[in-house]
PDB file of N, CA and C in Angstrom:
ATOM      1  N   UNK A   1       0.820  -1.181   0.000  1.00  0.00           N
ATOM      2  CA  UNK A   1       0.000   0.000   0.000  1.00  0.00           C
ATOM      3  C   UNK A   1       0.869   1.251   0.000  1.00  0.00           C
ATOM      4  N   UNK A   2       2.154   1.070   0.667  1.00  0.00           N
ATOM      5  CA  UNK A   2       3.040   2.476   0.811  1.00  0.00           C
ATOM      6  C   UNK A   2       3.227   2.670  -0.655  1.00  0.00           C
ATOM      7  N   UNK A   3       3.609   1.822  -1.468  1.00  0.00           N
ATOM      8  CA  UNK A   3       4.279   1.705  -2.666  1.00  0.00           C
ATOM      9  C   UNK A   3       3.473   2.522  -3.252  1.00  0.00           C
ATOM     10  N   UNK A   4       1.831   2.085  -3.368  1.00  0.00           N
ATOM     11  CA  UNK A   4       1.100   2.531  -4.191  1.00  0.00           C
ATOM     12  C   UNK A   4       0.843   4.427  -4.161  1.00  0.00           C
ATOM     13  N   UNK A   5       1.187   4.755  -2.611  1.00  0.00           N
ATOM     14  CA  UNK A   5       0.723   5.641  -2.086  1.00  0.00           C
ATOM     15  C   UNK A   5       1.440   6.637  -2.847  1.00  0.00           C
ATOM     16  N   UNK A   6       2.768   6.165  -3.009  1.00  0.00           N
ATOM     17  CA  UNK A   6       4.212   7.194  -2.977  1.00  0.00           C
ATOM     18  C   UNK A   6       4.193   7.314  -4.539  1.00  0.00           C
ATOM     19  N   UNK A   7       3.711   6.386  -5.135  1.00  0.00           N
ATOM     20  CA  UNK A   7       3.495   6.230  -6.566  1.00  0.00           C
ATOM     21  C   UNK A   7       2.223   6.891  -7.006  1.00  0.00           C
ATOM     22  N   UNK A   8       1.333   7.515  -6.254  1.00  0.00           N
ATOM     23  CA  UNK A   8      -0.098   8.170  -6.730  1.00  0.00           C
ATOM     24  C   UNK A   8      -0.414   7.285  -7.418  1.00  0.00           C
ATOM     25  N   UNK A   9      -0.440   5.875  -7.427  1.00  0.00           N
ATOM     26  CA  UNK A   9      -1.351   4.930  -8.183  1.00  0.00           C
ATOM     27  C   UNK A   9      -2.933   5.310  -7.012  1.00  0.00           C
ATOM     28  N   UNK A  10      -2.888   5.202  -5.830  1.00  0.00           N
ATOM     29  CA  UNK A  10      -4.229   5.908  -4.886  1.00  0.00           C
ATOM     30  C   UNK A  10      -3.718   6.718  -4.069  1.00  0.00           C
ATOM     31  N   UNK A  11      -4.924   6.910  -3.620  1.00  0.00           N
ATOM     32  CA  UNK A  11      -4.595   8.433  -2.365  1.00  0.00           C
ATOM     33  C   UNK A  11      -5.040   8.066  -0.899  1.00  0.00           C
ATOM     34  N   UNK A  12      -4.445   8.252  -0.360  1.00  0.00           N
ATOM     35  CA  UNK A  12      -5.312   7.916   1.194  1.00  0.00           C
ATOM     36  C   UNK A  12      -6.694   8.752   1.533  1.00  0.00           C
ATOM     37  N   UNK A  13      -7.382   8.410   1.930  1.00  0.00           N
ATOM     38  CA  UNK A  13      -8.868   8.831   2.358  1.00  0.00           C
ATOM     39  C   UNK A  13      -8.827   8.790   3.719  1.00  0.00           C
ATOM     40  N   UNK A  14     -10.253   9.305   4.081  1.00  0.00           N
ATOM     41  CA  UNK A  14     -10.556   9.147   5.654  1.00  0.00           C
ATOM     42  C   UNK A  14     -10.713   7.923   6.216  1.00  0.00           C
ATOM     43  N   UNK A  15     -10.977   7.029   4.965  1.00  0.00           N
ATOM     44  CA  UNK A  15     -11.392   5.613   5.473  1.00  0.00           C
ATOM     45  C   UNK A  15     -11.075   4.689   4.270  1.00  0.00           C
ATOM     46  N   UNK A  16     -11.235   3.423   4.547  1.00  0.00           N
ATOM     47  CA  UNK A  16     -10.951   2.410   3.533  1.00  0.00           C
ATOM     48  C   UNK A  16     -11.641   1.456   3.352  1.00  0.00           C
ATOM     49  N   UNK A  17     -12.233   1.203   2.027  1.00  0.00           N
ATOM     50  CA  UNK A  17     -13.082   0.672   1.992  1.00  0.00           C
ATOM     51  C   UNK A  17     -12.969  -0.586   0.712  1.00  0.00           C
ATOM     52  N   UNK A  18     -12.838  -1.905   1.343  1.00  0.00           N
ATOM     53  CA  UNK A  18     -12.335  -2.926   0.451  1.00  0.00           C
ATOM     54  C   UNK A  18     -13.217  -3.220  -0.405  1.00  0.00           C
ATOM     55  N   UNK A  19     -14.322  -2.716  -0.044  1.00  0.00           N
ATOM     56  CA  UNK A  19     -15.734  -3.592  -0.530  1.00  0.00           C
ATOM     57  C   UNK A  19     -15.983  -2.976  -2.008  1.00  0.00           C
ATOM     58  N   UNK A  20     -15.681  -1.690  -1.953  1.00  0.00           N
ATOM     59  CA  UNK A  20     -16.178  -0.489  -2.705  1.00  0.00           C
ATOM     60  C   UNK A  20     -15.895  -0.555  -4.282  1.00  0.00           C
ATOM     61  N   UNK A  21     -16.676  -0.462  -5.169  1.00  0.00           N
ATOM     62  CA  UNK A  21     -16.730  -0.366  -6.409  1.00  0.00           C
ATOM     63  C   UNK A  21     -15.595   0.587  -7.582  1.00  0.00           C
ATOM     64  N   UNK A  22     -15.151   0.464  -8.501  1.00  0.00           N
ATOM     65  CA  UNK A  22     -13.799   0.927  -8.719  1.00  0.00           C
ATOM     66  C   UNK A  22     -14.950   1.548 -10.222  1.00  0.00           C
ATOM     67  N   UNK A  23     -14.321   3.096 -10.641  1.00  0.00           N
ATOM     68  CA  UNK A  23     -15.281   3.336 -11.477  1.00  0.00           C
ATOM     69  C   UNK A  23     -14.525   2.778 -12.932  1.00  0.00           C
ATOM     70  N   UNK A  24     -14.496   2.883 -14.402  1.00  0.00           N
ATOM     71  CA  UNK A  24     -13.544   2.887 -15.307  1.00  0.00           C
ATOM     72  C   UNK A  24     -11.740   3.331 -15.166  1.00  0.00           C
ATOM     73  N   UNK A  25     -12.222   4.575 -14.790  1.00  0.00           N
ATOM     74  CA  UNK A  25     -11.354   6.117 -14.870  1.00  0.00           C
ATOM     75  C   UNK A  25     -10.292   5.201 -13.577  1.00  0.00           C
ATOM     76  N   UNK A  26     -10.783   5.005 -12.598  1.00  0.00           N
ATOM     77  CA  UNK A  26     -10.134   4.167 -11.122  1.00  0.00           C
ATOM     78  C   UNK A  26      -9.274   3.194 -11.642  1.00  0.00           C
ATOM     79  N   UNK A  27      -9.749   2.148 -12.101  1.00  0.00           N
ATOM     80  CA  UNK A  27      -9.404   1.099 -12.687  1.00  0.00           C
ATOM     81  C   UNK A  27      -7.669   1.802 -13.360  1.00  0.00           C
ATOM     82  N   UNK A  28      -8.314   2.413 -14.777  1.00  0.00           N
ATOM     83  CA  UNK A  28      -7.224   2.968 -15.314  1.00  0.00           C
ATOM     84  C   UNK A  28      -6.404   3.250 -14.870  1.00  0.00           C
ATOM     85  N   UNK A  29      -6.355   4.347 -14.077  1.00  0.00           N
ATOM     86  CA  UNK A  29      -4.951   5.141 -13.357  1.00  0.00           C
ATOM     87  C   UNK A  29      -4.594   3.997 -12.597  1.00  0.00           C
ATOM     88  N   UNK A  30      -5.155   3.124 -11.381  1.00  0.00           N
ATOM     89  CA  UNK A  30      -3.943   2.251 -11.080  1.00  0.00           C
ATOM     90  C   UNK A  30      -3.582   1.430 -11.708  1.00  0.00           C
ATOM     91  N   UNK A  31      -4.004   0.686 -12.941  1.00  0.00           N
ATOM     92  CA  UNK A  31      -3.582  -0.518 -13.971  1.00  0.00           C
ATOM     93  C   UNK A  31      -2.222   0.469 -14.679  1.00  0.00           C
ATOM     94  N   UNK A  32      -2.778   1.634 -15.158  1.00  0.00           N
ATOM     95  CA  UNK A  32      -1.114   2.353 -16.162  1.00  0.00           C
ATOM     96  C   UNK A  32      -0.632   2.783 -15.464  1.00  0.00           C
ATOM     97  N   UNK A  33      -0.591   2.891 -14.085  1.00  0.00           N
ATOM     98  CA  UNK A  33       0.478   3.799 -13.330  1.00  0.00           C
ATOM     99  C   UNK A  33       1.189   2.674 -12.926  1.00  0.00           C
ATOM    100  N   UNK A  34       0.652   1.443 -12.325  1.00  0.00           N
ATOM    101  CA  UNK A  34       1.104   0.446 -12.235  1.00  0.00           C
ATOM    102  C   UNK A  34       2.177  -0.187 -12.817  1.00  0.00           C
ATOM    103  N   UNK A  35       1.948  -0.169 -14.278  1.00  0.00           N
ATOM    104  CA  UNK A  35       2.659  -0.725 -15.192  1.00  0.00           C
ATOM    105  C   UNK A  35       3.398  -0.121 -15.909  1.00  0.00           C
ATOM    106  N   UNK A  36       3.198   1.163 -16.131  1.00  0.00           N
ATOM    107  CA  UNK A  36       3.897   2.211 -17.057  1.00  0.00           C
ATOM    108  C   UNK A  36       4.689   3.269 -16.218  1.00  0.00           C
ATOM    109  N   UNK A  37       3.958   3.530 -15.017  1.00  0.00           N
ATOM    110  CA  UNK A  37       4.485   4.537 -14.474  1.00  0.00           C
ATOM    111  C   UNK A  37       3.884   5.840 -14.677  1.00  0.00           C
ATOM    112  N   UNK A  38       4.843   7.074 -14.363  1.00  0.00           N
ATOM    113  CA  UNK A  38       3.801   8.656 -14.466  1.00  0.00           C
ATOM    114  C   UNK A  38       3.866   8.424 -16.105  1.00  0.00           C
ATOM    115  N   UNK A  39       3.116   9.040 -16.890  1.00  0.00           N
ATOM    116  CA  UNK A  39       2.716   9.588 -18.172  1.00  0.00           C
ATOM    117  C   UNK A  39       2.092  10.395 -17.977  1.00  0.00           C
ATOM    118  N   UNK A  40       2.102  11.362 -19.317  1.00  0.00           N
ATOM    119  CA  UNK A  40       0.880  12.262 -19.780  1.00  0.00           C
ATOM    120  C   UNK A  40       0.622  12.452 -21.481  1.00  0.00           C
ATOM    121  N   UNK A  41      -0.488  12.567 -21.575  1.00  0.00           N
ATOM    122  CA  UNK A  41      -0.738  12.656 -22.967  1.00  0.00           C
ATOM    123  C   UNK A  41      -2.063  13.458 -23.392  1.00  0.00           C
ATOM    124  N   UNK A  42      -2.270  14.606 -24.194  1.00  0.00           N
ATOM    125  CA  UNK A  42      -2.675  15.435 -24.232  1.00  0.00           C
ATOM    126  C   UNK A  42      -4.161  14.504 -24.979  1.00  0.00           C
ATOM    127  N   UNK A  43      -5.040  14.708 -24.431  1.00  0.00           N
ATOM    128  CA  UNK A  43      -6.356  14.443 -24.601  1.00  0.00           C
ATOM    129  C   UNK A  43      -6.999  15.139 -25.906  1.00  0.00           C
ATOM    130  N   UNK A  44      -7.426  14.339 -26.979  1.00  0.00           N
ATOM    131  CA  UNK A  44      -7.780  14.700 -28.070  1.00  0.00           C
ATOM    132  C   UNK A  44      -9.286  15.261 -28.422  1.00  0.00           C
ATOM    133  N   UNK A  45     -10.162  15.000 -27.057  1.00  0.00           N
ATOM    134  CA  UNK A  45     -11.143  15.256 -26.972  1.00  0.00           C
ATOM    135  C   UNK A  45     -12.340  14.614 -27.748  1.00  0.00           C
ATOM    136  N   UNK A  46     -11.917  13.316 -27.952  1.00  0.00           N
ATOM    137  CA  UNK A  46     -12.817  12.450 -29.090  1.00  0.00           C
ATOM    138  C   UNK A  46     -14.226  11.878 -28.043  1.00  0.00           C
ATOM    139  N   UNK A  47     -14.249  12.099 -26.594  1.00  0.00           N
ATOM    140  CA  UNK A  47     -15.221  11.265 -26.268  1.00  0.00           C
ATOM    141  C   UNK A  47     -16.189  12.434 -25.594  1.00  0.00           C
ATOM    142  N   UNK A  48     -17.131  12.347 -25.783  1.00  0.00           N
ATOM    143  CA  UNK A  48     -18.187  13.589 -25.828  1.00  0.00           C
ATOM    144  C   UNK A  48     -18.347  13.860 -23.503  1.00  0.00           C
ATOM    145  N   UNK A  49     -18.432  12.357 -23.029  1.00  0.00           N
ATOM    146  CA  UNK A  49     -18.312  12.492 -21.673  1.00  0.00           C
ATOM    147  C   UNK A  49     -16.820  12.714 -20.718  1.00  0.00           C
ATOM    148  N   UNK A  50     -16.054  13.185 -21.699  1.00  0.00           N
ATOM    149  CA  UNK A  50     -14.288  13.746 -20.825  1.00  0.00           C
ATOM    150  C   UNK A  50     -14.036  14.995 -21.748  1.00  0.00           C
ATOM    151  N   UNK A  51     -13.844  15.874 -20.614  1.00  0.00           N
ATOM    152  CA  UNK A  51     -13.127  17.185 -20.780  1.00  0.00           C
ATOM    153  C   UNK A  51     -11.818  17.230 -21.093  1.00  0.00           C
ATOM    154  N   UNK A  52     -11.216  18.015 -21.548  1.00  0.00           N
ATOM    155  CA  UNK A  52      -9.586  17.735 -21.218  1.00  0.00           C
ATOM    156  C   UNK A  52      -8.953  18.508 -19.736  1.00  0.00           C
ATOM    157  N   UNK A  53      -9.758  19.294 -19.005  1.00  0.00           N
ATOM    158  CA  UNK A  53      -9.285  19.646 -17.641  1.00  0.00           C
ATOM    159  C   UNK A  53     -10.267  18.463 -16.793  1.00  0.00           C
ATOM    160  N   UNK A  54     -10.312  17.524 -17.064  1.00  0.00           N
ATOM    161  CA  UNK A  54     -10.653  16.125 -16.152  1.00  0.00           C
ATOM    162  C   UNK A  54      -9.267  15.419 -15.811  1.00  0.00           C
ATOM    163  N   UNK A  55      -9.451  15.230 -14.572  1.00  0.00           N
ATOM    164  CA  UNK A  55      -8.206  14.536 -14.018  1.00  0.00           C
ATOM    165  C   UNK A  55      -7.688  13.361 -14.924  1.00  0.00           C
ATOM    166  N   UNK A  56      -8.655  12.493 -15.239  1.00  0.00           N
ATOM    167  CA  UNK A  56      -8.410  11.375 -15.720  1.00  0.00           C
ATOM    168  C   UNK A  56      -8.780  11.371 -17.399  1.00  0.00           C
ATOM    169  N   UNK A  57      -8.275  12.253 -18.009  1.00  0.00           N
ATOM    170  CA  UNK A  57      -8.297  12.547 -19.250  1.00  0.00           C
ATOM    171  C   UNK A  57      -7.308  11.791 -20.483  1.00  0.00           C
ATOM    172  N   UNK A  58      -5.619  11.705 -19.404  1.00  0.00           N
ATOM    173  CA  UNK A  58      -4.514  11.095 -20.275  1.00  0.00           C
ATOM    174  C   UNK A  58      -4.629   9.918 -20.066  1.00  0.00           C
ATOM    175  N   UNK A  59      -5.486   9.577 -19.198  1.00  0.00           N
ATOM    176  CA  UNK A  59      -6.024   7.987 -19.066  1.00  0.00           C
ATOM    177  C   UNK A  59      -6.628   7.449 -20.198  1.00  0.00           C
ATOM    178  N   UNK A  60      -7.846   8.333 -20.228  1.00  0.00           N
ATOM    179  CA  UNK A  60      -8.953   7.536 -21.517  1.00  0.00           C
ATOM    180  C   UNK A  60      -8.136   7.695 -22.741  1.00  0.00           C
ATOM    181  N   UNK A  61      -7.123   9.150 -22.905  1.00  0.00           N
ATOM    182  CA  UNK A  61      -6.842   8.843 -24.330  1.00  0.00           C
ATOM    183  C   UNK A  61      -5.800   7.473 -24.236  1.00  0.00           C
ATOM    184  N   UNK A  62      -5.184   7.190 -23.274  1.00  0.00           N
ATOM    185  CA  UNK A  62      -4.042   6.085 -23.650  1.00  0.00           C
ATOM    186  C   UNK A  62      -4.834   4.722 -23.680  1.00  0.00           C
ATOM    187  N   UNK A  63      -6.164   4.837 -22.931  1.00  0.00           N
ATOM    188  CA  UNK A  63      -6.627   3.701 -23.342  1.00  0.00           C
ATOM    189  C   UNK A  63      -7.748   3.485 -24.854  1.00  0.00           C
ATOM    190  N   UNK A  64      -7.923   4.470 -25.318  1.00  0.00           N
ATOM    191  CA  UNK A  64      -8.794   4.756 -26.328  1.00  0.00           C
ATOM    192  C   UNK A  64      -7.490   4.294 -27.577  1.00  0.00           C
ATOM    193  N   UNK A  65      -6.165   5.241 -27.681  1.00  0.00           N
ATOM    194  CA  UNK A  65      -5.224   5.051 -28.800  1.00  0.00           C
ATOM    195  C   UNK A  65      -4.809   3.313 -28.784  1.00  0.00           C
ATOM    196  N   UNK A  66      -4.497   2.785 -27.561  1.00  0.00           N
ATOM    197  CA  UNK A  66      -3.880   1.569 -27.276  1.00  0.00           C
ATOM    198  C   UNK A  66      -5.162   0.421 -27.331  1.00  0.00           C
ATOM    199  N   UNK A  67      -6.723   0.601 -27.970  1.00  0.00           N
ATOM    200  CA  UNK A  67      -7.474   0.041 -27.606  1.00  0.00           C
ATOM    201  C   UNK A  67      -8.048  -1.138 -26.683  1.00  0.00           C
ATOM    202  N   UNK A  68      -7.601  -0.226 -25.054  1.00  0.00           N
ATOM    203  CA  UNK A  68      -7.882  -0.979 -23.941  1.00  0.00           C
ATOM    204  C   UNK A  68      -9.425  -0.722 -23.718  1.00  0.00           C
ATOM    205  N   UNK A  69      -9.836   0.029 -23.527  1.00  0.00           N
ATOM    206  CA  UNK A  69     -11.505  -0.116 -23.592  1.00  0.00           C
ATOM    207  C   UNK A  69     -12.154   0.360 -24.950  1.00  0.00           C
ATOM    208  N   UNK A  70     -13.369  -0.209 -25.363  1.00  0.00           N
ATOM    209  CA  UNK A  70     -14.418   0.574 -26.442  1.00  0.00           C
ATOM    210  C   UNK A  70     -14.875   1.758 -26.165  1.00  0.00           C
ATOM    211  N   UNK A  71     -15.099   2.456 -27.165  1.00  0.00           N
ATOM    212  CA  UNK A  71     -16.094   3.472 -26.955  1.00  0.00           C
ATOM    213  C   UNK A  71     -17.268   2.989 -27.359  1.00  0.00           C
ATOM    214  N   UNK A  72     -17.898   3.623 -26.858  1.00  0.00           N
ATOM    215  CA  UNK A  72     -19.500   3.109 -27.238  1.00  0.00           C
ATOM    216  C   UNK A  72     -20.353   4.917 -27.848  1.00  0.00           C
ATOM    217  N   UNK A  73     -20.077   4.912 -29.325  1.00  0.00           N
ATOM    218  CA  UNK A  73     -20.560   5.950 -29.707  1.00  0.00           C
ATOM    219  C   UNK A  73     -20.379   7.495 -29.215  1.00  0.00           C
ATOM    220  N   UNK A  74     -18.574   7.240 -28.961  1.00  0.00           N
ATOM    221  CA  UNK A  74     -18.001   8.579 -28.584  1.00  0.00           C
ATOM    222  C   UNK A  74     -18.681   8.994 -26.989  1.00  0.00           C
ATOM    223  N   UNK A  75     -18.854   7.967 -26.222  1.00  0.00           N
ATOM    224  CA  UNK A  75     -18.642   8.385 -24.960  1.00  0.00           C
ATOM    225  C   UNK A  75     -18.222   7.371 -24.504  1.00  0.00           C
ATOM    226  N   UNK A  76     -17.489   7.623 -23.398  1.00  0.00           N
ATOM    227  CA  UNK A  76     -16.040   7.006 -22.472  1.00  0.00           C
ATOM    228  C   UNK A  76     -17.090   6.108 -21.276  1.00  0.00           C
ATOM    229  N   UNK A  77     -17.668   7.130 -20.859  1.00  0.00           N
ATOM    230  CA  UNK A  77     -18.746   6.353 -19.169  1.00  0.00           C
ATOM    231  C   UNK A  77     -17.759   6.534 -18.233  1.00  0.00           C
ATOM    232  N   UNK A  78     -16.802   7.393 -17.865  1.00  0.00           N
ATOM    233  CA  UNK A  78     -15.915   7.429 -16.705  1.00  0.00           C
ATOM    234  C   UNK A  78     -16.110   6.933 -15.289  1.00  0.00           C
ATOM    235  N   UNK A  79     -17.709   7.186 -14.969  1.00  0.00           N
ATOM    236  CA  UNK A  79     -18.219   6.435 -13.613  1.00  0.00           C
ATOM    237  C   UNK A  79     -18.610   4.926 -14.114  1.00  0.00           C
ATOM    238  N   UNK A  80     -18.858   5.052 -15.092  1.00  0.00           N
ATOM    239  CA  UNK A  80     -19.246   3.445 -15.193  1.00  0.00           C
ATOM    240  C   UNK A  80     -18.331   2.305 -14.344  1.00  0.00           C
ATOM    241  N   UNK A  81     -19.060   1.212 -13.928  1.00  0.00           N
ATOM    242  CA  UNK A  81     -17.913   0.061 -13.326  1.00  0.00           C
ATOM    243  C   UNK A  81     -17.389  -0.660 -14.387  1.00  0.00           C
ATOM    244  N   UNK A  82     -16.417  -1.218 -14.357  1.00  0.00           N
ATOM    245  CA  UNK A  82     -15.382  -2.275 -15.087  1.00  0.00           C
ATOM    246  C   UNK A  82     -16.185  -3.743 -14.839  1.00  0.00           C
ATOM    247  N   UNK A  83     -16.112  -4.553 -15.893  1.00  0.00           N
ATOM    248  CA  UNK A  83     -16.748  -5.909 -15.527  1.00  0.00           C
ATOM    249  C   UNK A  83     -14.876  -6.112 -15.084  1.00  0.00           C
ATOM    250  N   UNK A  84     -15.465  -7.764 -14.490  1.00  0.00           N
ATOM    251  CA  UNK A  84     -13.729  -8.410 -14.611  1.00  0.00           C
ATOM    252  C   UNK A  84     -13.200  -9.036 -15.961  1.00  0.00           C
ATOM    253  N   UNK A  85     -13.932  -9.390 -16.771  1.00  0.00           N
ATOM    254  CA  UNK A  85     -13.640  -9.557 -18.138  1.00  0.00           C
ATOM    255  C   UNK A  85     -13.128  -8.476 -18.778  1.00  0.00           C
ATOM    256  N   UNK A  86     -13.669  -7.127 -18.258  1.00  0.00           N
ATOM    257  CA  UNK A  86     -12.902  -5.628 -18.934  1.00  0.00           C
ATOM    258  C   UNK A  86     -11.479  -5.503 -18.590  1.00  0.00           C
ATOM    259  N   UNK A  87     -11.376  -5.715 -17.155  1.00  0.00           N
ATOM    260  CA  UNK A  87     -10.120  -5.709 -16.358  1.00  0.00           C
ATOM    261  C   UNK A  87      -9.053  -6.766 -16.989  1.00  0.00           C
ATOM    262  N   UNK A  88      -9.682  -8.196 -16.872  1.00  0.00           N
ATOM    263  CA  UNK A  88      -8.844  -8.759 -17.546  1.00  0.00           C
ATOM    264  C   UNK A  88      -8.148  -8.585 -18.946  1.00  0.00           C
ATOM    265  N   UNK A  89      -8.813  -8.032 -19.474  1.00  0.00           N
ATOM    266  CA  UNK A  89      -8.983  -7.331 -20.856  1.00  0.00           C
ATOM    267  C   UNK A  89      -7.742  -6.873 -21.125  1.00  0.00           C
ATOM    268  N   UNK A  90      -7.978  -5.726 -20.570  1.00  0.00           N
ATOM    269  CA  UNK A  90      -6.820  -4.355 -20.488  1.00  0.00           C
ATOM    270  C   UNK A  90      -5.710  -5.129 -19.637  1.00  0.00           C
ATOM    271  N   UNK A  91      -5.547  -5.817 -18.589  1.00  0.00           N
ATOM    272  CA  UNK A  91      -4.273  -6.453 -18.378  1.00  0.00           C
ATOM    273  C   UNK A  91      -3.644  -6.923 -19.578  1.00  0.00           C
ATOM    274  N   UNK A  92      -4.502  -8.031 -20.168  1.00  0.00           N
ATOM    275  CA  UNK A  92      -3.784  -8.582 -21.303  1.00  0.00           C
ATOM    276  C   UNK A  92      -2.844  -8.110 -21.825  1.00  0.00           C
ATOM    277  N   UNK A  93      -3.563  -6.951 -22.627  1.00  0.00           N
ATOM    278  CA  UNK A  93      -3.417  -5.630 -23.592  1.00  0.00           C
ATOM    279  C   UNK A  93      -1.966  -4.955 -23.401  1.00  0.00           C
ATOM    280  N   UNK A  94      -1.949  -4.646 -21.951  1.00  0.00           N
ATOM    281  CA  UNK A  94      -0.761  -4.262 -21.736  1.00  0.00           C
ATOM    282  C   UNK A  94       0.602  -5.154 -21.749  1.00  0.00           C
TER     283      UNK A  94
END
């Protein structure tokens, strides 16, 4: 957990919660920070639900260019949940 901490793969909260649902955008940042490390990459603005001043912007584009998730008609779903077949997915991938 220190590892992850010091690495901004997560952030500490008031509380912790194992149980708790991981949205897309979640998923992402700790799977490529994980594996790749810091990046950034300027957001092309192709998905109608991400801004480019959204935190998790160089996320969707690296997973949009590297086709780790679909779009589904130019929107991303950033809160949406990940199945584990998605997850497994994008492990592959990488």
């Amino acid at each position: 957990m220190n590892t992850a901490l010091e690495n901004n793969i997560i952030s500490r909260s008031s509380h912790f919660n194992p149980n708790m649902s991981l949205t897309r955008v979640e998923w992402l940042k700790m799977i490529l920070l994980s594996v790749l490390g810091t990046f950034s990459l300027k957001y092309s603005g192709k998905f109608l639900d991400v801004k480019s001043s959204d935190w998790f912007s160089s996320y969707t584009e690296y997973a949009d260019r590297n086709w780790l998730i679909k779009d589904l008609e130019n929107y991303f779903y950033p809160t949406k949940k990940l199945t584990r077949l998605e997850i497994m997915y994008i492990l592959y991938k990488i």
